[in-house]
C-alpha atoms as a PDB file:
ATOM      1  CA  UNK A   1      10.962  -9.535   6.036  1.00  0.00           C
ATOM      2  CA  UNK A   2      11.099  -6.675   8.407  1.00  0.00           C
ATOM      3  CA  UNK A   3       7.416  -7.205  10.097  1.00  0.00           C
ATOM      4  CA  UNK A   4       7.843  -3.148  11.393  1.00  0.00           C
ATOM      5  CA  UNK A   5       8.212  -1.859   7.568  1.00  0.00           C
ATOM      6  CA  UNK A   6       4.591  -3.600   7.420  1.00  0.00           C
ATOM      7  CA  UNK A   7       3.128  -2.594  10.748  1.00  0.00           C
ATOM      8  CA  UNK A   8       4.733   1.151   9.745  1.00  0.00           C
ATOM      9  CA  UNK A   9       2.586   1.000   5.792  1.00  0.00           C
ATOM     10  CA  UNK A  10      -0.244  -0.279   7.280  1.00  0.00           C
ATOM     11  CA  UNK A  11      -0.484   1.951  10.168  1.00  0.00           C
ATOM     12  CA  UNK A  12       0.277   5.270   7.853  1.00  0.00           C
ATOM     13  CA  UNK A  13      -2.333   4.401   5.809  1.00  0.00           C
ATOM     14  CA  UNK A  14      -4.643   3.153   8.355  1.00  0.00           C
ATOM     15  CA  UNK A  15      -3.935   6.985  10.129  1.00  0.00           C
ATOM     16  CA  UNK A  16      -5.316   9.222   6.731  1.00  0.00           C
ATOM     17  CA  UNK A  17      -8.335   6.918   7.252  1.00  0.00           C
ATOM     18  CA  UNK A  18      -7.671   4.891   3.781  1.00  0.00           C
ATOM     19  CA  UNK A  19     -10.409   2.171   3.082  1.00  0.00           C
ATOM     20  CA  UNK A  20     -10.699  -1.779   2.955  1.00  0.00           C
ATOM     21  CA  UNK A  21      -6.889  -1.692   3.414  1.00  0.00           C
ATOM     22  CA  UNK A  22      -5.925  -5.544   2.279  1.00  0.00           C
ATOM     23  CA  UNK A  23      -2.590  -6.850   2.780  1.00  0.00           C
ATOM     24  CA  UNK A  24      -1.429  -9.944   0.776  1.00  0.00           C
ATOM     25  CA  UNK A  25       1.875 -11.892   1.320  1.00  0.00           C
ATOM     26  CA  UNK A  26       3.633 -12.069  -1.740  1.00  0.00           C
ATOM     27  CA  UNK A  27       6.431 -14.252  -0.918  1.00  0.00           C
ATOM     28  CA  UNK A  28       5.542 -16.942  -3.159  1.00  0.00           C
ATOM     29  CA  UNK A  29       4.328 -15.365  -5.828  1.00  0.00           C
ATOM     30  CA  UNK A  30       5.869 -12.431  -6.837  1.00  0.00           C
ATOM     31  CA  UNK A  31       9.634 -11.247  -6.727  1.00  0.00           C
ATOM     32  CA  UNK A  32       8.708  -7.406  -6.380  1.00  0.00           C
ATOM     33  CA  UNK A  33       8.184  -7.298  -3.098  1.00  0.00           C
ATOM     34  CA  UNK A  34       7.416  -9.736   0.302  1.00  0.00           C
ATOM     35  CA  UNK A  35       3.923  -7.622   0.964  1.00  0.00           C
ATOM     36  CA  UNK A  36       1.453  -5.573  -1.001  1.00  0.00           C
ATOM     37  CA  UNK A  37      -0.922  -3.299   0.980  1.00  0.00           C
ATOM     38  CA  UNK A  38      -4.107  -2.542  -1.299  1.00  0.00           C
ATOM     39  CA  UNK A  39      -6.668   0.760   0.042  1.00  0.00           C
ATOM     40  CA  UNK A  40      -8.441   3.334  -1.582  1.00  0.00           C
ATOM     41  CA  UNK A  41      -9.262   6.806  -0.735  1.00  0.00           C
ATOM     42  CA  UNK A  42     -12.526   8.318  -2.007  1.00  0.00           C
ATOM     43  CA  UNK A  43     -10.765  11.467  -3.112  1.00  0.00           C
ATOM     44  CA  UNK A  44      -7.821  12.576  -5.214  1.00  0.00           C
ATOM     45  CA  UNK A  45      -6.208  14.696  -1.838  1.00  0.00           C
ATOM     46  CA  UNK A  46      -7.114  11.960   0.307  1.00  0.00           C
ATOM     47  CA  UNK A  47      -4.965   9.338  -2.100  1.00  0.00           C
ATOM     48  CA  UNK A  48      -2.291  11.486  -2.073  1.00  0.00           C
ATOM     49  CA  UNK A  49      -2.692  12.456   1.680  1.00  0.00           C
ATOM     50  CA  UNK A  50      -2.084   8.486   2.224  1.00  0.00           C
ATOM     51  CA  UNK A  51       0.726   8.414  -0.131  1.00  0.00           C
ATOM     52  CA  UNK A  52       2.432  11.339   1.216  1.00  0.00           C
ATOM     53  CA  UNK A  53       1.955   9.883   5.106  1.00  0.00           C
ATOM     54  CA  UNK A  54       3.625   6.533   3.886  1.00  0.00           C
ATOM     55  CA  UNK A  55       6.573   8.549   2.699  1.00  0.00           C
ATOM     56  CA  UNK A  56       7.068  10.531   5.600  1.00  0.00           C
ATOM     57  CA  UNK A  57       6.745   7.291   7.743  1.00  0.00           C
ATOM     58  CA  UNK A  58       9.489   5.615   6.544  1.00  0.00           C
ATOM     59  CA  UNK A  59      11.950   8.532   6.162  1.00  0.00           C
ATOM     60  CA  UNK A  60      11.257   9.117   9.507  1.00  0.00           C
ATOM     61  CA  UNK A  61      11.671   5.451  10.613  1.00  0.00           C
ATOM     62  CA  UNK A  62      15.084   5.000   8.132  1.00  0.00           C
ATOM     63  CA  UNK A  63      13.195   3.536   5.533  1.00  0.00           C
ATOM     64  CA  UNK A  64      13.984   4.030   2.040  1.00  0.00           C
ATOM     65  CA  UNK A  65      10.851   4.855  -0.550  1.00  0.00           C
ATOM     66  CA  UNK A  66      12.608   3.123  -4.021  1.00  0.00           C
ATOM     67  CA  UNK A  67       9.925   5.230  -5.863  1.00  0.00           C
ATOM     68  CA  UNK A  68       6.490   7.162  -6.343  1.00  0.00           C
ATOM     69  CA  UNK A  69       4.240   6.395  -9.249  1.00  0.00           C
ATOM     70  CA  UNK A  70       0.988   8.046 -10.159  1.00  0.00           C
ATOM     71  CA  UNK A  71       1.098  11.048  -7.411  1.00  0.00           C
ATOM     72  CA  UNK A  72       0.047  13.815  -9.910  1.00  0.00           C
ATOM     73  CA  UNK A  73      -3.148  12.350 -10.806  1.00  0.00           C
ATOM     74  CA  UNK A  74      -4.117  10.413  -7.459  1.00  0.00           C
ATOM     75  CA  UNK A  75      -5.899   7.737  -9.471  1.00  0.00           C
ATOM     76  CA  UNK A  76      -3.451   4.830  -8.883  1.00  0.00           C
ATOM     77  CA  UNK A  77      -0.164   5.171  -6.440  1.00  0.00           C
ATOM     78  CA  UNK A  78       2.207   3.096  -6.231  1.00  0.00           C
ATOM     79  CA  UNK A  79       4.830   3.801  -3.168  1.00  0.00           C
ATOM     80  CA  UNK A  80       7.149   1.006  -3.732  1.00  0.00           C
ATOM     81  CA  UNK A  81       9.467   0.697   0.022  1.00  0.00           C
ATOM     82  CA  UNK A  82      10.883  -2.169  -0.651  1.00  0.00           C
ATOM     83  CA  UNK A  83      10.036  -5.394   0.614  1.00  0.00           C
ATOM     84  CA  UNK A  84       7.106  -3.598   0.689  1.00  0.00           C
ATOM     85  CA  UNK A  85       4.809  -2.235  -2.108  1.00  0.00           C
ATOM     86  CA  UNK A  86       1.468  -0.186  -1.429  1.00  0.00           C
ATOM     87  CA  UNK A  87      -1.136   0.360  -4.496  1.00  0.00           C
ATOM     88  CA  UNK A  88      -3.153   3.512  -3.192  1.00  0.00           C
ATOM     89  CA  UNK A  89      -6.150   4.072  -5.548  1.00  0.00           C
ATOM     90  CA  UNK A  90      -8.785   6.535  -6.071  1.00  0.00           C
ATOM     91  CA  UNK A  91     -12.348   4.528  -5.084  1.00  0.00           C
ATOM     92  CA  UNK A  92     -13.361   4.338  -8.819  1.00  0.00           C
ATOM     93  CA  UNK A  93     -10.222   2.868  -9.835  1.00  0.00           C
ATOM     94  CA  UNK A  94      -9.702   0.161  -7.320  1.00  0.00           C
ATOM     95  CA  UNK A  95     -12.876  -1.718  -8.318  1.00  0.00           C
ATOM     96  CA  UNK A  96     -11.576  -1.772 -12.387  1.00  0.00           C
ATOM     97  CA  UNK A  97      -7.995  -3.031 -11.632  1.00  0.00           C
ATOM     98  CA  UNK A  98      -8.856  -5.561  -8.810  1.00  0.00           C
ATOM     99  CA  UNK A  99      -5.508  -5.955  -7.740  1.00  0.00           C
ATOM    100  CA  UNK A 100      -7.137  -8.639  -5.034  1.00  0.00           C
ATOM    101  CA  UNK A 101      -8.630 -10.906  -7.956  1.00  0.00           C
ATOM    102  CA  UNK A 102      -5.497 -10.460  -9.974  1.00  0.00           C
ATOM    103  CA  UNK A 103      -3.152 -11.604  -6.981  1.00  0.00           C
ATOM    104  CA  UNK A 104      -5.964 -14.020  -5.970  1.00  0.00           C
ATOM    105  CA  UNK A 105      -3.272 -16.631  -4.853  1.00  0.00           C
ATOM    106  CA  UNK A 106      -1.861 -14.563  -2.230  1.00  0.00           C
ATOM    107  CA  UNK A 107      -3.112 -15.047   1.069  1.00  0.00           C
ATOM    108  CA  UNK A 108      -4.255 -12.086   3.339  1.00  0.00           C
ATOM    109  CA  UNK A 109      -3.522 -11.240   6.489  1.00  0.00           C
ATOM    110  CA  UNK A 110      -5.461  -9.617   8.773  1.00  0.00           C
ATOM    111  CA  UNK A 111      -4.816  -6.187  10.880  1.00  0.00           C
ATOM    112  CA  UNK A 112      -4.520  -8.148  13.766  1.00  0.00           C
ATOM    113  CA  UNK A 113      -1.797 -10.935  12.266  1.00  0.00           C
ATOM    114  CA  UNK A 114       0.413  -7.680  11.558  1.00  0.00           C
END
């Protein structure tokens, strides 16, 4: 896994001030993707704001964004960069999915581990 595609997600999402941003390593558990970064936003332009900062990030850094769900109505995105997938939800949204529960197997890392 390329450690500065995660560092990169984390950091542009970190940067538009998303919350409880949750990484789990999904290496053992899922064949979509090596990591899946979890935050919310607590508005619709600040979801997208995130979303849109991701993007940038890793055209800038020669990264390739596979696809964009969910970017019209800023409830749930999903930027999917390869080995590494980011869910960006809307506050209200992130507690009734609970994409942490769901993927309770995974372990999390912390900021710091990245």
């Amino acid at each position: 896994m390329n450690d500065t595609l995660l560092q990169l997600a984390y950091k542009a999402a970190d940067d538009k001030h998303a919350e409880d941003i949750v990484v789990l390593n999904m290496h053992s558990i899922s064949l979509l993707a090596d990591y899946f970064i979890i935050c919310h936003g607590n508005s619709d332009r600040q979801v997208q704001a995130i979303a849109r900062e991701l993007q940038e990030k890793a055209h800038e850094n020669g990264f390739e964004v596979k696809r964009v769900e969910g970017f019209d109505t800023a409830r749930w995105i999903l930027v999917d960069i390869g080995d590494v997938v980011v869910h960006i939800f809307h506050k209200d949204e992130r507690t009734y999915y609970n994409l942490e529960r769901l993927w309770g197997d995974a372990p999390q890392l912390d900021a710091p581990e990245l």
